[in-house]
C-alpha atoms as a PDB file:
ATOM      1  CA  UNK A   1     -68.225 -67.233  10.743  1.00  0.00           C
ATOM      2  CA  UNK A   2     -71.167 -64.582   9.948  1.00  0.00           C
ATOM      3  CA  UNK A   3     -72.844 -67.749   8.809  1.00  0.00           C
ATOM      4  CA  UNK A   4     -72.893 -69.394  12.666  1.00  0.00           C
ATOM      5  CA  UNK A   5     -73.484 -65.518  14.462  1.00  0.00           C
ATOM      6  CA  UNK A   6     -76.917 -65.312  12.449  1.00  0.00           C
ATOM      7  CA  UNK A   7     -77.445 -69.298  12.566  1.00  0.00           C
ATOM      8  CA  UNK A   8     -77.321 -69.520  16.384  1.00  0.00           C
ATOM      9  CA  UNK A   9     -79.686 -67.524  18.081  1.00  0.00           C
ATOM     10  CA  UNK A  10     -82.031 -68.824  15.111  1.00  0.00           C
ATOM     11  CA  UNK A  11     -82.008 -72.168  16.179  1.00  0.00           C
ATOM     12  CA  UNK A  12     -81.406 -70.635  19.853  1.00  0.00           C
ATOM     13  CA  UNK A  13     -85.086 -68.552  19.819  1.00  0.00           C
ATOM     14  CA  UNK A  14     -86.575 -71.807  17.923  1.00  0.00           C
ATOM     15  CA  UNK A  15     -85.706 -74.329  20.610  1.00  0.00           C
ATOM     16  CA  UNK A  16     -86.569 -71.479  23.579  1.00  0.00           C
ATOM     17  CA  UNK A  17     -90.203 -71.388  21.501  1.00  0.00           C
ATOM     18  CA  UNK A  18     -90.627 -75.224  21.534  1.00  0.00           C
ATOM     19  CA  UNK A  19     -89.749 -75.175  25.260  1.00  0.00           C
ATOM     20  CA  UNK A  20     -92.293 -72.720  26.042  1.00  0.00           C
ATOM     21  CA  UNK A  21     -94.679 -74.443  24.195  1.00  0.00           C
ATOM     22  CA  UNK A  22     -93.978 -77.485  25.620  1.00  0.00           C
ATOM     23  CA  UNK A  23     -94.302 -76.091  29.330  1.00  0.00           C
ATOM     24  CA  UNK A  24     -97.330 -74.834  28.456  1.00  0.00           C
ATOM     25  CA  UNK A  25     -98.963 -77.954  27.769  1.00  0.00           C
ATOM     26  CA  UNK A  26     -97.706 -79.745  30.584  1.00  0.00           C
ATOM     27  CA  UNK A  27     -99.354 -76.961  32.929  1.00  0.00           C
ATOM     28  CA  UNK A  28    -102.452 -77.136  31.019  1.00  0.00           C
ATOM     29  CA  UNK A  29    -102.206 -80.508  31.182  1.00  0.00           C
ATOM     30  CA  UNK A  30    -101.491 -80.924  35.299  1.00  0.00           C
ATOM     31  CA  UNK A  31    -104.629 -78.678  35.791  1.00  0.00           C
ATOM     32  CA  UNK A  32    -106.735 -80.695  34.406  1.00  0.00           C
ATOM     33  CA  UNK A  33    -105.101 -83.530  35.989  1.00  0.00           C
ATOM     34  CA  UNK A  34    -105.277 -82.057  39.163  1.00  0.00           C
ATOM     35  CA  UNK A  35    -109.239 -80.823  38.815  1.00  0.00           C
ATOM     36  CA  UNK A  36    -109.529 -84.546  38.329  1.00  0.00           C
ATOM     37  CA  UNK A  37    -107.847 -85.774  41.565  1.00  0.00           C
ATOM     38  CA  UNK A  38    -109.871 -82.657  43.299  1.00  0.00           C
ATOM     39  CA  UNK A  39    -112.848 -84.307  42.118  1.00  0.00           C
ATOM     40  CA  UNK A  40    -111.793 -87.900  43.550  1.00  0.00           C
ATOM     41  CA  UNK A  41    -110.849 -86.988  46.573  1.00  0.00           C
ATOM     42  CA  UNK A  42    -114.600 -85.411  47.462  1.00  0.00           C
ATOM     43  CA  UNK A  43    -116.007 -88.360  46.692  1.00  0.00           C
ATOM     44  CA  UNK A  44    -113.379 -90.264  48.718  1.00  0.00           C
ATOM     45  CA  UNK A  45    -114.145 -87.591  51.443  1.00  0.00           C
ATOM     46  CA  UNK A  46    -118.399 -87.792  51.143  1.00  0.00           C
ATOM     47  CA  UNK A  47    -117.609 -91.519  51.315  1.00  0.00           C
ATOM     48  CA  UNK A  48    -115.910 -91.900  54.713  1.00  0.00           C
ATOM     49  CA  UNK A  49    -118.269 -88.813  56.073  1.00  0.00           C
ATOM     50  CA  UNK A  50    -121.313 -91.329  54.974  1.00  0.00           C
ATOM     51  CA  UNK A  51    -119.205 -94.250  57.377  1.00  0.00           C
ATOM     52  CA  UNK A  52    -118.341 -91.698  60.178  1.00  0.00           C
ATOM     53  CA  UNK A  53    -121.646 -92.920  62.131  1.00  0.00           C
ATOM     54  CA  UNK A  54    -120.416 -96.574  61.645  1.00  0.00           C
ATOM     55  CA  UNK A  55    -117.198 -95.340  63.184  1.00  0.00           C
ATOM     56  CA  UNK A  56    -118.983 -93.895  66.062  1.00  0.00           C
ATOM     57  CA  UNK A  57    -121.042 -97.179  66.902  1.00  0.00           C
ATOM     58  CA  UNK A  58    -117.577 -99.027  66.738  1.00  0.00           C
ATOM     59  CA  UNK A  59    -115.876 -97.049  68.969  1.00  0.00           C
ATOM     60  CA  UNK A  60    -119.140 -96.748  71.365  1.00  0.00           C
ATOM     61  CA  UNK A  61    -119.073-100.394  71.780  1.00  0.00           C
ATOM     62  CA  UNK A  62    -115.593-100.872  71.933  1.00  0.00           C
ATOM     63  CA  UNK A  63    -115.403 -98.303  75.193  1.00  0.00           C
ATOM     64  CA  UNK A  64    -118.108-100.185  76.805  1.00  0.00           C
ATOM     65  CA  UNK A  65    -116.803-103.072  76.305  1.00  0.00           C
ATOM     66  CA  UNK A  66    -113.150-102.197  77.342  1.00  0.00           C
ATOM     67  CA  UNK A  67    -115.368-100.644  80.471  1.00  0.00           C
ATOM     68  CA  UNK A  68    -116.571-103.580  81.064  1.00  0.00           C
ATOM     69  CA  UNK A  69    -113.493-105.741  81.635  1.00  0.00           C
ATOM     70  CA  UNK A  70    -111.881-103.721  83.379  1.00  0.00           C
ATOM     71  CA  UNK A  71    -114.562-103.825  85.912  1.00  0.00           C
ATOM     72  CA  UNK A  72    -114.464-107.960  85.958  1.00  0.00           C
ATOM     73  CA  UNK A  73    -110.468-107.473  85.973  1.00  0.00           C
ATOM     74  CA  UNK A  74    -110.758-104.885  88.755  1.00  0.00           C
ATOM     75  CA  UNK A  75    -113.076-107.410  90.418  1.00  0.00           C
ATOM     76  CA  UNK A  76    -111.298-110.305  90.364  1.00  0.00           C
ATOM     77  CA  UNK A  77    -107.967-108.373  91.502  1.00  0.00           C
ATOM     78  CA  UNK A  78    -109.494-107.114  94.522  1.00  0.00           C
ATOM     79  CA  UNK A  79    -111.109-110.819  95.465  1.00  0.00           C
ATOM     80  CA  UNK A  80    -107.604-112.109  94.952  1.00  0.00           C
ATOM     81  CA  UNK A  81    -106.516-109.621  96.703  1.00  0.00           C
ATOM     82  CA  UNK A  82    -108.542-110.442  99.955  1.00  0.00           C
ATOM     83  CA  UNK A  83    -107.379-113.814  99.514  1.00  0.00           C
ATOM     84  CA  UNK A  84    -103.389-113.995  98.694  1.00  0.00           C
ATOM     85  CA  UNK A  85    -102.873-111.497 102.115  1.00  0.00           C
ATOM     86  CA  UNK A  86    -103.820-113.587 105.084  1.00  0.00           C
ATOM     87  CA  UNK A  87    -101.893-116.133 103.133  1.00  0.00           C
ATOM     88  CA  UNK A  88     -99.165-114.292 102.932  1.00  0.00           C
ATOM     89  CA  UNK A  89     -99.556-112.988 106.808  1.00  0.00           C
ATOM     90  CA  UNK A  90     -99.629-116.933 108.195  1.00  0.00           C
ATOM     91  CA  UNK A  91     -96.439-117.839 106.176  1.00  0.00           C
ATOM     92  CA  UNK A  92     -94.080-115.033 107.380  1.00  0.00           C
ATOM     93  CA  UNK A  93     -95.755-115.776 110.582  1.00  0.00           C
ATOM     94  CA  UNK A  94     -94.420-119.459 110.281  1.00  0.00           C
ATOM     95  CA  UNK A  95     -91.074-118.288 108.821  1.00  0.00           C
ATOM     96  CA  UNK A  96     -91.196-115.620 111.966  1.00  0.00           C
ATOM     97  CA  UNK A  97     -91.406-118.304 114.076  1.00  0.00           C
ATOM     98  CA  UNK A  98     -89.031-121.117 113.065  1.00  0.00           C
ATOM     99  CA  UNK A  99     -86.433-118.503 112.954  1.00  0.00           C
END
């Protein structure tokens, strides 16, 4: 039994230093891992800041264009418009009237 109570915590402090050990390098490691993703993702982000004026254009154009049809849609509603009315107007006036 005095064999185990001086065994123990032997093995015990052993496995507690192999652990430590072991966390170390896995935070050493996920710095430099992470220094490495920092680095990516700058040159991800000076990448799409070098396409922002490309953006820009393409969503310039697209808001003239969309400006655009909506004026010829506008247009041809309100010439419609004109026209479906008096339609309209003479048939309940016929309906009116063979009532």
């Amino acid at each position: 039994m005095d064999f185990w109570l001086k065994f123990l915590p032997l093995i015990i402090y052993i496995l507690l230093i192999i652990l430590l050990v072991v966390g170390i390098i896995l935070g050493i490691k996920t710095i430099i891992t992470m220094s490495k993703v920092e680095t990516v993702v700058d040159n991800v982000n000076k990448k799409v800041e070098s396409l922002n004026s490309i953006f820009n254009i393409i969503d310039f154009t697209t808001d003239r264009i969309t400006n655009m049809a909506d004026k010829v849609v506008d247009f041809l509603a309100n010439l419609f418009m004109k026209i479906w009315p008096k339609k309209r107007i003479k048939e309940e006036d016929e309906n009116g009237k063979e009532e």
